[in-house]
C-alpha atoms as a PDB file:
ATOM      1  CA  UNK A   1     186.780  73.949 -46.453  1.00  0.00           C
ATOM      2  CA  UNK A   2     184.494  76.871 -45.939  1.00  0.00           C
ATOM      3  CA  UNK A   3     185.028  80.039 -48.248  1.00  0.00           C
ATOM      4  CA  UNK A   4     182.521  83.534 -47.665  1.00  0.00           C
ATOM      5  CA  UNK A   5     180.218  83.867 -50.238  1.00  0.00           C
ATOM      6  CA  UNK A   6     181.501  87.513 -51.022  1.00  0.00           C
ATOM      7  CA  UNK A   7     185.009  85.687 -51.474  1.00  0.00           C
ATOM      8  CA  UNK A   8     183.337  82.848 -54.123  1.00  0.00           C
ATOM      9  CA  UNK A   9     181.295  85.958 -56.166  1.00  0.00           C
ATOM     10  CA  UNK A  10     184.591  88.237 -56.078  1.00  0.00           C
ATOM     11  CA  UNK A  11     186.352  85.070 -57.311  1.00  0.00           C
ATOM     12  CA  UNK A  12     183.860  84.299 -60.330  1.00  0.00           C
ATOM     13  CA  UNK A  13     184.009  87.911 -61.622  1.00  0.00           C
ATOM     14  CA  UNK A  14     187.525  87.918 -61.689  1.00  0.00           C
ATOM     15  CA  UNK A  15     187.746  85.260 -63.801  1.00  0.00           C
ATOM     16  CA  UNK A  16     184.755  85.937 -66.147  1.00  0.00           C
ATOM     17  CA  UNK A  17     186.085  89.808 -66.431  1.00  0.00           C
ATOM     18  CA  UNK A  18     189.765  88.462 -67.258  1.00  0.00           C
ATOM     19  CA  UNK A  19     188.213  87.094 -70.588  1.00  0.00           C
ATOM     20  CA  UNK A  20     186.324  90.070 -71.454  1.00  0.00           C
ATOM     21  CA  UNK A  21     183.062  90.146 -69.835  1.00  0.00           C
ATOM     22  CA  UNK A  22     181.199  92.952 -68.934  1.00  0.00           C
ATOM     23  CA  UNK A  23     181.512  93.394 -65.174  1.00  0.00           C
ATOM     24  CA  UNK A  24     177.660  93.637 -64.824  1.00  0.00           C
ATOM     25  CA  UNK A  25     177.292  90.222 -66.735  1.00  0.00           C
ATOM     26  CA  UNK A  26     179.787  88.650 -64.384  1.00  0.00           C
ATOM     27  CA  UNK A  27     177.710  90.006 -61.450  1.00  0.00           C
ATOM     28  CA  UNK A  28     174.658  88.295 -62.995  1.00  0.00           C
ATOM     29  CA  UNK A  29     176.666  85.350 -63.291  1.00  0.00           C
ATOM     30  CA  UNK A  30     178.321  84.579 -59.811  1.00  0.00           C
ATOM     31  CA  UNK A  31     175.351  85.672 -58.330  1.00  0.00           C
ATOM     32  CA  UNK A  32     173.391  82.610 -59.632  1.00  0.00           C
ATOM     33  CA  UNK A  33     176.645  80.344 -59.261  1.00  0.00           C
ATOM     34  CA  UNK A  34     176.904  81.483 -55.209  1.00  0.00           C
ATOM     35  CA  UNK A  35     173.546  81.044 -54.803  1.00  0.00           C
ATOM     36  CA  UNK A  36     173.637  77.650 -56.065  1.00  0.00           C
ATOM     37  CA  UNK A  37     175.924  76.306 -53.686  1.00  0.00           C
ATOM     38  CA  UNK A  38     173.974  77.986 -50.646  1.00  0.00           C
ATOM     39  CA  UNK A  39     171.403  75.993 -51.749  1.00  0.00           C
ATOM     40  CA  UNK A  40     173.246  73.032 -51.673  1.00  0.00           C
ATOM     41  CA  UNK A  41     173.098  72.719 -55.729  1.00  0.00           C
ATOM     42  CA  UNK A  42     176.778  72.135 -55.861  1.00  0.00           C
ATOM     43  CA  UNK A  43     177.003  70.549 -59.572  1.00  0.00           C
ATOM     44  CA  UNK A  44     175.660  74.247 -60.656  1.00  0.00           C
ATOM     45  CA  UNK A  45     178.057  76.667 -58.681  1.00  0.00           C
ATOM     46  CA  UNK A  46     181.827  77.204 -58.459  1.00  0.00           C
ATOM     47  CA  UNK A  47     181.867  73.877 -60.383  1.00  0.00           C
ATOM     48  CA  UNK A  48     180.721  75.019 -63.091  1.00  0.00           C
ATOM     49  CA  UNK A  49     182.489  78.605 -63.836  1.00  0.00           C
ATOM     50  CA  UNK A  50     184.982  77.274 -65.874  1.00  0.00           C
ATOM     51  CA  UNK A  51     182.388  76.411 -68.416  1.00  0.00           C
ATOM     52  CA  UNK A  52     181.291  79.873 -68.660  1.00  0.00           C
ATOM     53  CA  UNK A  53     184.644  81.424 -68.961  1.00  0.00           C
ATOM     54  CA  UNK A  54     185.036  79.047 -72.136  1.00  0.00           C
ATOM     55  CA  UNK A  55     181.668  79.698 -73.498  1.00  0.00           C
ATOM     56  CA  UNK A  56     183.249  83.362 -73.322  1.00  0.00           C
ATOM     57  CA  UNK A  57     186.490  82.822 -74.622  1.00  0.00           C
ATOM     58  CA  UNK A  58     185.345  80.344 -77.524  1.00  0.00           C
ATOM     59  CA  UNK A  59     183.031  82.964 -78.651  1.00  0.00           C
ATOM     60  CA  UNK A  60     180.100  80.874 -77.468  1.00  0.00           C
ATOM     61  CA  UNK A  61     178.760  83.430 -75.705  1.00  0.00           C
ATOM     62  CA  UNK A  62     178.356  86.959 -76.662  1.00  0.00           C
ATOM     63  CA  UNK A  63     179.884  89.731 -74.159  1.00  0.00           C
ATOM     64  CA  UNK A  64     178.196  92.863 -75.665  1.00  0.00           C
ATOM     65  CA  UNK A  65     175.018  94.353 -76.047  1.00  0.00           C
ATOM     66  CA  UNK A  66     171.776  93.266 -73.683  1.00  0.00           C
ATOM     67  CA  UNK A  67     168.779  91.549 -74.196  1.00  0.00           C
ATOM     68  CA  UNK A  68     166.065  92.788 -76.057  1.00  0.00           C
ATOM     69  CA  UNK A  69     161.932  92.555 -75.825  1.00  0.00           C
ATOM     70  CA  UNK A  70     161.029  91.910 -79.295  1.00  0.00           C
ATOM     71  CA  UNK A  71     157.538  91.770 -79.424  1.00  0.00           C
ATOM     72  CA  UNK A  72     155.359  92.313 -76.539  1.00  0.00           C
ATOM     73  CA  UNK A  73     151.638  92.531 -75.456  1.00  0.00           C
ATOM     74  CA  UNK A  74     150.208  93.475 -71.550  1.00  0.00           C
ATOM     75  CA  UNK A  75     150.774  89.683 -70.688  1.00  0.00           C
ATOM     76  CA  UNK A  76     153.564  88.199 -73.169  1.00  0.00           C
ATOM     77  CA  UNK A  77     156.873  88.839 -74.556  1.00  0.00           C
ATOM     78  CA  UNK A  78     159.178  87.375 -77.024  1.00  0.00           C
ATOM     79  CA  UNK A  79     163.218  88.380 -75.500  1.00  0.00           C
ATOM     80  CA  UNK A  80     166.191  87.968 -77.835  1.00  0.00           C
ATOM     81  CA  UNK A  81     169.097  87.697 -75.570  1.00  0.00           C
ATOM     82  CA  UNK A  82     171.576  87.994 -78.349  1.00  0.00           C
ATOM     83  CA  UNK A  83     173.444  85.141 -76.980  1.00  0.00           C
ATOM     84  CA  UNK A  84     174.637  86.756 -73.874  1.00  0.00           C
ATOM     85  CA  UNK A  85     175.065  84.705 -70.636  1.00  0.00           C
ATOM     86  CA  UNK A  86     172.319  82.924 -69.668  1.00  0.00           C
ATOM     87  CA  UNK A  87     171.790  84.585 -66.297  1.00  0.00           C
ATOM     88  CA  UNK A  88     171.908  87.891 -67.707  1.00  0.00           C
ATOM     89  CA  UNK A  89     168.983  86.801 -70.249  1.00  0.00           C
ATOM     90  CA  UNK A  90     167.222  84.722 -67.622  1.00  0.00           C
ATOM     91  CA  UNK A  91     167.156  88.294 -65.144  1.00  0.00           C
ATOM     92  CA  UNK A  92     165.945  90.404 -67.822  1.00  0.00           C
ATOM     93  CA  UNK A  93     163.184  87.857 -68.812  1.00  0.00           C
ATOM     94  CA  UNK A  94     162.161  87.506 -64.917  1.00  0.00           C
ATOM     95  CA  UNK A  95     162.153  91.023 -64.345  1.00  0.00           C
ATOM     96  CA  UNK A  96     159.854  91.696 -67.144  1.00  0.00           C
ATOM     97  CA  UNK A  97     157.584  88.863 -66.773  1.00  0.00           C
ATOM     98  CA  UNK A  98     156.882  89.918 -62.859  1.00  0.00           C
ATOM     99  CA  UNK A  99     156.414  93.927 -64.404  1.00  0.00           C
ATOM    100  CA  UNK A 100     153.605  92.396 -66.289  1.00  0.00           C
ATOM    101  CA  UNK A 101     152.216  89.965 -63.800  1.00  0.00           C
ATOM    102  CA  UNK A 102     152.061  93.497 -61.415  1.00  0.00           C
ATOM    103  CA  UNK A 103     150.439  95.135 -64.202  1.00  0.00           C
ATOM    104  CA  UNK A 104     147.943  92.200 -65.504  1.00  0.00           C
ATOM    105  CA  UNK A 105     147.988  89.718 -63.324  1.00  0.00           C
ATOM    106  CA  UNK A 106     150.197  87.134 -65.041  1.00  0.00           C
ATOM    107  CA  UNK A 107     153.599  87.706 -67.131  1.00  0.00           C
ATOM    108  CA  UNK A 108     154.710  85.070 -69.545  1.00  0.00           C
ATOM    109  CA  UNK A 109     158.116  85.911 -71.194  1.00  0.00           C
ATOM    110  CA  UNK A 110     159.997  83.544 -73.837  1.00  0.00           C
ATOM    111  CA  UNK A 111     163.637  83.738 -75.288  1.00  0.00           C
ATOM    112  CA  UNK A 112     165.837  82.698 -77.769  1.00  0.00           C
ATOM    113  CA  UNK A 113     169.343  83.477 -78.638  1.00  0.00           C
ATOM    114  CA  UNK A 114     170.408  82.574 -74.409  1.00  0.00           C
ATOM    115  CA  UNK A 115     172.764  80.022 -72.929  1.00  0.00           C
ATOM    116  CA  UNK A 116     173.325  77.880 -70.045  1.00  0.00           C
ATOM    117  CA  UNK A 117     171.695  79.856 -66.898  1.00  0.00           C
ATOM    118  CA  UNK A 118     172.540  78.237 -63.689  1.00  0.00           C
ATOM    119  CA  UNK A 119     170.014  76.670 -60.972  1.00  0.00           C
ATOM    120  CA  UNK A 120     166.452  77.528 -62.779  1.00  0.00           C
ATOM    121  CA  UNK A 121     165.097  77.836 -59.291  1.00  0.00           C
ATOM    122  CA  UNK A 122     167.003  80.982 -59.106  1.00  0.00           C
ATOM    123  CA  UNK A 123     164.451  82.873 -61.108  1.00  0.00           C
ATOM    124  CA  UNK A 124     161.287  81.372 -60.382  1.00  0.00           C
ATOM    125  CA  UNK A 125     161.951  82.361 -56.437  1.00  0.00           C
ATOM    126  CA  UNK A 126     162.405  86.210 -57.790  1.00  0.00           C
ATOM    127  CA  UNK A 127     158.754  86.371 -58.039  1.00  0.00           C
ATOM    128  CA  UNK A 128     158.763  85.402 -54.214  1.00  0.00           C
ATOM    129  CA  UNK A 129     159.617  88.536 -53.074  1.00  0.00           C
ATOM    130  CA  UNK A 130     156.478  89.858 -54.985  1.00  0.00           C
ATOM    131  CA  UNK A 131     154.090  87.267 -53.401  1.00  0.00           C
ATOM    132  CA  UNK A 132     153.595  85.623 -56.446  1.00  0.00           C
ATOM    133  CA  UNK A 133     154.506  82.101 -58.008  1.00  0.00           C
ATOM    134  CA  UNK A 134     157.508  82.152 -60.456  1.00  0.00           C
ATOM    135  CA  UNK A 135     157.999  79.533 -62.977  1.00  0.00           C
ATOM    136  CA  UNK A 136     161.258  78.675 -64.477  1.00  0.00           C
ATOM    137  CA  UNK A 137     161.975  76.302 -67.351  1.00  0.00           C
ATOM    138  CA  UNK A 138     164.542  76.097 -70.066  1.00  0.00           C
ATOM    139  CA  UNK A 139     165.763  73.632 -72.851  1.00  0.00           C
ATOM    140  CA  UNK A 140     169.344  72.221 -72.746  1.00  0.00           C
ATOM    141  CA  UNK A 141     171.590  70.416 -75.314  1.00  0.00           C
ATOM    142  CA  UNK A 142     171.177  66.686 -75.631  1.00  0.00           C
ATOM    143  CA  UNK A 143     172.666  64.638 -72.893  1.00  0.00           C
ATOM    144  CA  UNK A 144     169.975  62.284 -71.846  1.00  0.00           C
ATOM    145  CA  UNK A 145     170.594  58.563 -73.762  1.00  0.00           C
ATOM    146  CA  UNK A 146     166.416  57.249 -74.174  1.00  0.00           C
ATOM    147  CA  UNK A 147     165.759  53.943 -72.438  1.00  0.00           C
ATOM    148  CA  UNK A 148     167.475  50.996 -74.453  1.00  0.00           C
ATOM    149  CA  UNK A 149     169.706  53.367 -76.879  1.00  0.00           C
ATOM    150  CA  UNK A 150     173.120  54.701 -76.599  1.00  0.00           C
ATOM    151  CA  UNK A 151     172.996  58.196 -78.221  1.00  0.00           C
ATOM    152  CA  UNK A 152     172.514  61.432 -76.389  1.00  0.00           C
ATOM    153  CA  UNK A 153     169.373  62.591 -78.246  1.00  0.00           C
ATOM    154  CA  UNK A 154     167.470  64.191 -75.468  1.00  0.00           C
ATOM    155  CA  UNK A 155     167.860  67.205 -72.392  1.00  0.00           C
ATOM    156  CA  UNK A 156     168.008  67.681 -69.345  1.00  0.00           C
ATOM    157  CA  UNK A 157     165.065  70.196 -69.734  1.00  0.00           C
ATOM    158  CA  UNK A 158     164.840  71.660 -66.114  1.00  0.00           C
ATOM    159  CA  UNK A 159     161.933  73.237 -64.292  1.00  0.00           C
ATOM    160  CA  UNK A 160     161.473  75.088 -61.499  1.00  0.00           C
ATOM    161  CA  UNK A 161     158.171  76.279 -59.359  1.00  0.00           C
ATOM    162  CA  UNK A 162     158.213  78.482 -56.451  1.00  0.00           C
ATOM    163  CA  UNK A 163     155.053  79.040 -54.654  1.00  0.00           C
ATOM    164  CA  UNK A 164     155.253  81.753 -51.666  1.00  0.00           C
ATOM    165  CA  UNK A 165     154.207  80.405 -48.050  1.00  0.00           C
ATOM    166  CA  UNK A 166     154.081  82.275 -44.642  1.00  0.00           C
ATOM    167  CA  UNK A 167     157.262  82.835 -42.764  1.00  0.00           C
ATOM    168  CA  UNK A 168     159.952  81.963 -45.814  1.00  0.00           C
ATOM    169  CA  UNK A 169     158.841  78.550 -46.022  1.00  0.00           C
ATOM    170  CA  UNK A 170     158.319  78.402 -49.575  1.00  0.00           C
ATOM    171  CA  UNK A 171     157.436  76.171 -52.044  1.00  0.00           C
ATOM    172  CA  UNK A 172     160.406  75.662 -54.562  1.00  0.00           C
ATOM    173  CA  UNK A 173     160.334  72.800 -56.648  1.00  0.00           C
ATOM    174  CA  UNK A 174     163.721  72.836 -58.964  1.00  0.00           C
ATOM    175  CA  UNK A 175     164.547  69.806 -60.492  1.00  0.00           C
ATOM    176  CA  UNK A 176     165.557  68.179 -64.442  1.00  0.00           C
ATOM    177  CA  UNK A 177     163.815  65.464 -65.940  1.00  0.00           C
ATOM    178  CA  UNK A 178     166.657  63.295 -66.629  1.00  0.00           C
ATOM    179  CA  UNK A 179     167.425  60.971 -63.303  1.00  0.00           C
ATOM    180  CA  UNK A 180     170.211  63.666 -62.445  1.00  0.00           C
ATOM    181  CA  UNK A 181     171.636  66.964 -63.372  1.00  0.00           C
ATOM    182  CA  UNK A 182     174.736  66.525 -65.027  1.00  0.00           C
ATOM    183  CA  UNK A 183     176.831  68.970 -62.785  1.00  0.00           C
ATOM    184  CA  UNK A 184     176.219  66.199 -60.293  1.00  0.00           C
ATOM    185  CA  UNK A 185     178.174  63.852 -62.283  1.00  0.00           C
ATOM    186  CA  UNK A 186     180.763  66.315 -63.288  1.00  0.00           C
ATOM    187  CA  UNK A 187     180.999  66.865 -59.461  1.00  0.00           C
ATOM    188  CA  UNK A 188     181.345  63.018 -58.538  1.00  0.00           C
ATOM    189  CA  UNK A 189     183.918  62.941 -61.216  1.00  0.00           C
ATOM    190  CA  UNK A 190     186.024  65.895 -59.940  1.00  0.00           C
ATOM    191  CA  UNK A 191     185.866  64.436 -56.201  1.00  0.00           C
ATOM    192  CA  UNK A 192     187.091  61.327 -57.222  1.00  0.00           C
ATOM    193  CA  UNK A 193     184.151  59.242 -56.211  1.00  0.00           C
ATOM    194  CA  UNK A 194     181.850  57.122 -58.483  1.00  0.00           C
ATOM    195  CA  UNK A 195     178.561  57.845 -59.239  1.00  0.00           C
ATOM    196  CA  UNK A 196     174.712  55.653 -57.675  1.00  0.00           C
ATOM    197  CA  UNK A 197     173.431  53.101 -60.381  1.00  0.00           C
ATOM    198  CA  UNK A 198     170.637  54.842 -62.604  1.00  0.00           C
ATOM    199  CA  UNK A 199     172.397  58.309 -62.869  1.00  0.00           C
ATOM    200  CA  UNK A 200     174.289  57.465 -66.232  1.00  0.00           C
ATOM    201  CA  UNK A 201     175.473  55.171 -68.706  1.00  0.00           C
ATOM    202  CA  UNK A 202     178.431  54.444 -70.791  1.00  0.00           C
ATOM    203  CA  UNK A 203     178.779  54.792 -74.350  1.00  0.00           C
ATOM    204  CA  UNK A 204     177.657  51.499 -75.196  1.00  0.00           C
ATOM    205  CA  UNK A 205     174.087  52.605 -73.003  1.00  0.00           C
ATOM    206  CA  UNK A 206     175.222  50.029 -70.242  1.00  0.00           C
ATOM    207  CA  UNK A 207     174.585  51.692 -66.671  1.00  0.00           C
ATOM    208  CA  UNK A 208     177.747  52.429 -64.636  1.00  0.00           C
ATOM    209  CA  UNK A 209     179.178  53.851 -61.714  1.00  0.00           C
ATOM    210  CA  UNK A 210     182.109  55.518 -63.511  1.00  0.00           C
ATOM    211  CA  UNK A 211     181.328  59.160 -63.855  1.00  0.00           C
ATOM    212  CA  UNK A 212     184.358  59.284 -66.267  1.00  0.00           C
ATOM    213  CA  UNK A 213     182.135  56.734 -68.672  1.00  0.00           C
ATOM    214  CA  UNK A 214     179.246  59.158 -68.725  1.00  0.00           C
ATOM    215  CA  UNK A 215     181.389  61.877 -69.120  1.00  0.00           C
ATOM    216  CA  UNK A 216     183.068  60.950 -72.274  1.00  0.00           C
ATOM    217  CA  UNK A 217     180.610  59.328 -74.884  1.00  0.00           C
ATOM    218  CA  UNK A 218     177.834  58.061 -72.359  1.00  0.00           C
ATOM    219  CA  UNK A 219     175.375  59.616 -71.105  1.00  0.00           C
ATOM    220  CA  UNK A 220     172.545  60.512 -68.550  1.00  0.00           C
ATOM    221  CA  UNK A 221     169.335  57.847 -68.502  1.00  0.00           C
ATOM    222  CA  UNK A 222     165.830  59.663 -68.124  1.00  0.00           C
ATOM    223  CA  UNK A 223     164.057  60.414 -65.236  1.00  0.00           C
ATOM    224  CA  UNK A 224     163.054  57.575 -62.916  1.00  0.00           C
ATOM    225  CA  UNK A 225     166.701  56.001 -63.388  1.00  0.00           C
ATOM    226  CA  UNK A 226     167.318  52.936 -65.764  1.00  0.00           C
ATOM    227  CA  UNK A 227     165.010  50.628 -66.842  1.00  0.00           C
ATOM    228  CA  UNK A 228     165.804  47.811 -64.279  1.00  0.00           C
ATOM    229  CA  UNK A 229     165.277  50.823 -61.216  1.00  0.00           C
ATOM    230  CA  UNK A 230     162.298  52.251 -63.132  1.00  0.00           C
ATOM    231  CA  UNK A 231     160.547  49.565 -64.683  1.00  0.00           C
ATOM    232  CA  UNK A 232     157.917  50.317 -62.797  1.00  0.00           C
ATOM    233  CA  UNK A 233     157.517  53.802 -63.084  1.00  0.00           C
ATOM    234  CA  UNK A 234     154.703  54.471 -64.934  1.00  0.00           C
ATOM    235  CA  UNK A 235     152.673  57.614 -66.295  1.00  0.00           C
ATOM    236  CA  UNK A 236     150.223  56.699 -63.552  1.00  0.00           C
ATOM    237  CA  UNK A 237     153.176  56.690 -60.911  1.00  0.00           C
ATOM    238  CA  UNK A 238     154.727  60.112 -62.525  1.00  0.00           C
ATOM    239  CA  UNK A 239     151.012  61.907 -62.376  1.00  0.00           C
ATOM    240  CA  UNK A 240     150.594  60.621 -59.144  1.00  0.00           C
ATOM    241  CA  UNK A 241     154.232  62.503 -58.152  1.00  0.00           C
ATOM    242  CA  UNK A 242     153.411  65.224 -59.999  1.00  0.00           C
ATOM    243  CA  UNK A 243     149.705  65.574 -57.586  1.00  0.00           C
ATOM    244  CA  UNK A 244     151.688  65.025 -54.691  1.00  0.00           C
ATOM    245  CA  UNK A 245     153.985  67.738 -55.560  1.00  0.00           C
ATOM    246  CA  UNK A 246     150.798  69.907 -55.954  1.00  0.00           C
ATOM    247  CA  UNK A 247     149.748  68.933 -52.827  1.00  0.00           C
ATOM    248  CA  UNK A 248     153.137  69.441 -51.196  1.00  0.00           C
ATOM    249  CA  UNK A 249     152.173  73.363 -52.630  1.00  0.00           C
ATOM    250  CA  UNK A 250     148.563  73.869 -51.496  1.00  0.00           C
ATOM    251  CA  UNK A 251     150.018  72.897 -48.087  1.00  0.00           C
ATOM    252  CA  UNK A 252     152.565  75.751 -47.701  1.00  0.00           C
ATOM    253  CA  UNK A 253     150.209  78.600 -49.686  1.00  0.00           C
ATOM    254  CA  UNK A 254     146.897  77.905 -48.065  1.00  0.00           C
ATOM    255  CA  UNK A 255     147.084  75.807 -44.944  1.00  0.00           C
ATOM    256  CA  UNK A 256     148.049  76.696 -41.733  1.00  0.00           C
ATOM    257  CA  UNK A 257     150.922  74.127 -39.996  1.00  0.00           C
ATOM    258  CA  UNK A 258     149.975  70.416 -41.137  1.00  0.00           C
ATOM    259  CA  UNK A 259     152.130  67.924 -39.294  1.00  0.00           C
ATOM    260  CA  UNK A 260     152.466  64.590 -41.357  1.00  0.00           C
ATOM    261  CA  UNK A 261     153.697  61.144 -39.730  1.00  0.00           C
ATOM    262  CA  UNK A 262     157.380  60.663 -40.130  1.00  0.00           C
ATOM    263  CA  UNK A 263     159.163  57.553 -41.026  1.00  0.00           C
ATOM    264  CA  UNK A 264     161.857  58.519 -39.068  1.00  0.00           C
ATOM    265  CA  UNK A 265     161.509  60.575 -35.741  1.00  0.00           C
ATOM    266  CA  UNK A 266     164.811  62.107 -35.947  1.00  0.00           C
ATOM    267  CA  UNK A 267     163.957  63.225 -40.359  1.00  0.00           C
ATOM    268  CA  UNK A 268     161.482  65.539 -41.028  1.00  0.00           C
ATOM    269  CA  UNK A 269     159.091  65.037 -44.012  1.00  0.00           C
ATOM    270  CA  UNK A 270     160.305  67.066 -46.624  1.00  0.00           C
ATOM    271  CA  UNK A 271     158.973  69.131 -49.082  1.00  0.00           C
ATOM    272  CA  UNK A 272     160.518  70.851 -52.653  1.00  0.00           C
ATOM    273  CA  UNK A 273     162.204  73.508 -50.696  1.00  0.00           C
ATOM    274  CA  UNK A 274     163.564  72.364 -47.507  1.00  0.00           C
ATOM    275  CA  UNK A 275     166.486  70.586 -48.087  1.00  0.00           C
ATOM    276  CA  UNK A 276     167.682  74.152 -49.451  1.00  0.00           C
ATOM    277  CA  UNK A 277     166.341  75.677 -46.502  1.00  0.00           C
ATOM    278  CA  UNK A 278     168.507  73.448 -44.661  1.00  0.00           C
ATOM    279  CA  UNK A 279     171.766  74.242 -46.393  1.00  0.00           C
ATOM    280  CA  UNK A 280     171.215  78.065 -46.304  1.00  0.00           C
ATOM    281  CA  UNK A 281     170.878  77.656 -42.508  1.00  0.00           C
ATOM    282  CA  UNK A 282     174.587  75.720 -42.199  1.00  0.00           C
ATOM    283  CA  UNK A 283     175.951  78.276 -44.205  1.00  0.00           C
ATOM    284  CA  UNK A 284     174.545  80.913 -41.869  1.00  0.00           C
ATOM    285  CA  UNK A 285     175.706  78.908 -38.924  1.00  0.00           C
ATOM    286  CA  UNK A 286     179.151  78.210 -40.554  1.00  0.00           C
ATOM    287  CA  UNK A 287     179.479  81.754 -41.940  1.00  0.00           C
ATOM    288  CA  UNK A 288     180.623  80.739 -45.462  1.00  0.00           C
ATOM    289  CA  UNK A 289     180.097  77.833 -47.656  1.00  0.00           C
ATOM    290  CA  UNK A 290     181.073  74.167 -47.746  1.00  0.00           C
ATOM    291  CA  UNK A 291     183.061  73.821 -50.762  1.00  0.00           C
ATOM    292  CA  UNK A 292     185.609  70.000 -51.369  1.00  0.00           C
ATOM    293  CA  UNK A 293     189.488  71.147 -51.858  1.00  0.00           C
ATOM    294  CA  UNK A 294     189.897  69.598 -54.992  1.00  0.00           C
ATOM    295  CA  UNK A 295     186.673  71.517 -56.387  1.00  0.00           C
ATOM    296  CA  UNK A 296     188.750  74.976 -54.983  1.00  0.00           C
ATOM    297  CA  UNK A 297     192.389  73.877 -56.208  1.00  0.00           C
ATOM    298  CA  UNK A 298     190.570  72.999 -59.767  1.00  0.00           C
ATOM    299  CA  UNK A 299     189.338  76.132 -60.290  1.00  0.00           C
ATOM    300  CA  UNK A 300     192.797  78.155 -58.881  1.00  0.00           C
ATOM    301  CA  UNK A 301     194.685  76.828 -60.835  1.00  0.00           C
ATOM    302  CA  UNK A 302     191.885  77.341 -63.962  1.00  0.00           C
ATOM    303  CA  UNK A 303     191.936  80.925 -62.888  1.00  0.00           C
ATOM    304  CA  UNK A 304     196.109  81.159 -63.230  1.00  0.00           C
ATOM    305  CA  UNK A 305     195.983  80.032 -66.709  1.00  0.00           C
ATOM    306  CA  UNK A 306     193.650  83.010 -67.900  1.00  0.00           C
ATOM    307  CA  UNK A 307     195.748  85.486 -65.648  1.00  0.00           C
ATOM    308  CA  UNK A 308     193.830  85.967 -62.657  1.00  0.00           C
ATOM    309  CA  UNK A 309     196.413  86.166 -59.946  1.00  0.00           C
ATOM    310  CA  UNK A 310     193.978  86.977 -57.260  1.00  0.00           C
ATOM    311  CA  UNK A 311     192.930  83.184 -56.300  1.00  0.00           C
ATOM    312  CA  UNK A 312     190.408  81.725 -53.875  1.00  0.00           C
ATOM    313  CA  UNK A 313     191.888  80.826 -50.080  1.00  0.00           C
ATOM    314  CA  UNK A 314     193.092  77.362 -49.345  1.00  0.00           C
ATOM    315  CA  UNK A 315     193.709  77.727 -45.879  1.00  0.00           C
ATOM    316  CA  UNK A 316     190.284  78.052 -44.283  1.00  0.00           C
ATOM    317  CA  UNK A 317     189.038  74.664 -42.759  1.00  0.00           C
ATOM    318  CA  UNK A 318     185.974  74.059 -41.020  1.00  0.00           C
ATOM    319  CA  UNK A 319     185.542  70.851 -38.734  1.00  0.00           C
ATOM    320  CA  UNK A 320     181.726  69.157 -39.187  1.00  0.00           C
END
């Protein structure tokens, strides 16, 4: 079904302002979260509010007061975010670090005391708008089992780089460095379908296809998938990924149009970038976003047990 983005962002700060949230904070928020699933990012929009609204109500997260630059020179700064919502923390740092970069030439800006802040691509493409290159990155709790164990001991750790290129076609690199993000699981799980080999394992660190199994006491495997799909990824092979992904960015900053040979006539090579440029451009064509029902009735009735009568529209359908 296909809902209007001003319909899924209305939505979200409902919710988030039903359990006390400041209604600029819940902007923040379901700003990120809609522009995640324009992007295609699915596992980190609408999915994922009802995580937020328990952060809120479990005192997880903190609804007052605003981040604050604690030390600073004309390139750094140190933010607390006094354990707001991560987006509002992740804006403020973003804002500050492209004031500097204006000012100096580069802005670096660190914080502690934040949370969970979406897609990190969202704030490495602010500095887009400037003509610069934003850089995203951001710790997470541990859900990545190592190769061979059966303990969560690592994260996700995601990173995002977005390089500006002529005409909107822009660099934007935005990926974790386990084998998946675990919203895509949690997505997989809520659909009803079962998950590729190599995204997670179970709690006995056995691969499986059972998103439930990773969900409760497994675990996602690190980037390059399990050991029998990655055995032969080595540091040579990630370096090598990591120069073509360089490459991939020299390209769109500093070359004119350079047509590479295609595999497939009918499948473009892609770059970091275009598959989201390709999902922004069905929602344009479609006029709202692609959302599964069971991902929309999940979150109604979520929203009825914390009182917010005003619920998300069940009756649009789209044919594709």
């Amino acid at each position: 079904m296909s809902l209007y983005r001003v319909e899924v962002q209305g939505f979200i700060e409902r919710c988030m302002m039903a359990v006390g949230t400041k209604p600029h904070h819940a902007r923040s928020l379901a700003e990120v979260l809609v522009a995640a699933d324009s992007r295609g990012h699915y596992s980190h929009g609408l999915n994922r509010m009802d995580m937020y609204v328990k952060d809120i109500k479990s005192g997880v997260c903190a609804v007052d007061g605003e981040p604050l630059a604690e030390k600073q020179s004309a390139a750094t700064a140190l933010v607390d975010g006094k354990n707001l919502l991560g987006p509002v923390v992740g804006n403020f740092c973003m804002n500050l670090a492209i004031r500097k970069a204006k000012e100096v030439g580069i802005g670096w800006v660190v914080a502690h005391g934040s949370n969970h802040f979406g897609i990190a691509g969202f704030y490495a493409m602010q500095a887009l708008k400037d003509n610069m290159i934003g850089m995203s990155f951001t710790n997470t709790s541990p859900l990545v089992v190592p190769t061979r164990g059966k303990e969560r001991t690592l994260g996700t750790n995601p990173l995002s780089v977005a390089a500006p290129a002529k005409d909107g076609d822009s660099f934007v690199l935005d990926t974790a460095t386990s084998a998946v993000a675990l919203g895509k699981v949690e997505l997989s799980e809520r659909h009803g379908d079962s998950i590729p080999d190599g995204w997670g394992c179970d709690p006995q660190g056995k691969i499986t296809a059972d998103p439930k199994r990773v969900l409760t006491g497994g675990g996602l495997v690190p980037i390059g998938g399990s050991e029998a799909t990655g055995q032969r990824v080595s540091l040579e092979h990630l370096l090598n990924v990591a120069l073509i992904y360089t490459f991939s960015c020299i390209i769109k900053c500093f070359s004119n149009v350079v047509v590479l040979p295609q595999a497939d006539p009918d499948a473009p090579v892609l770059t970091p970038g275009d598959p989201e440029r390709a999902s922004l451009k069905k929602c344009e064509e479609m006029g709202g976003i692609l959302y599964h029902i069971n991902v929309v009735k999940y979150m109604n009735d979520y929203a009825k047990k914390i009182g917010v009568s005003e619920l998300l529209p069940c009756d649009e359908t789209v044919t594709t």
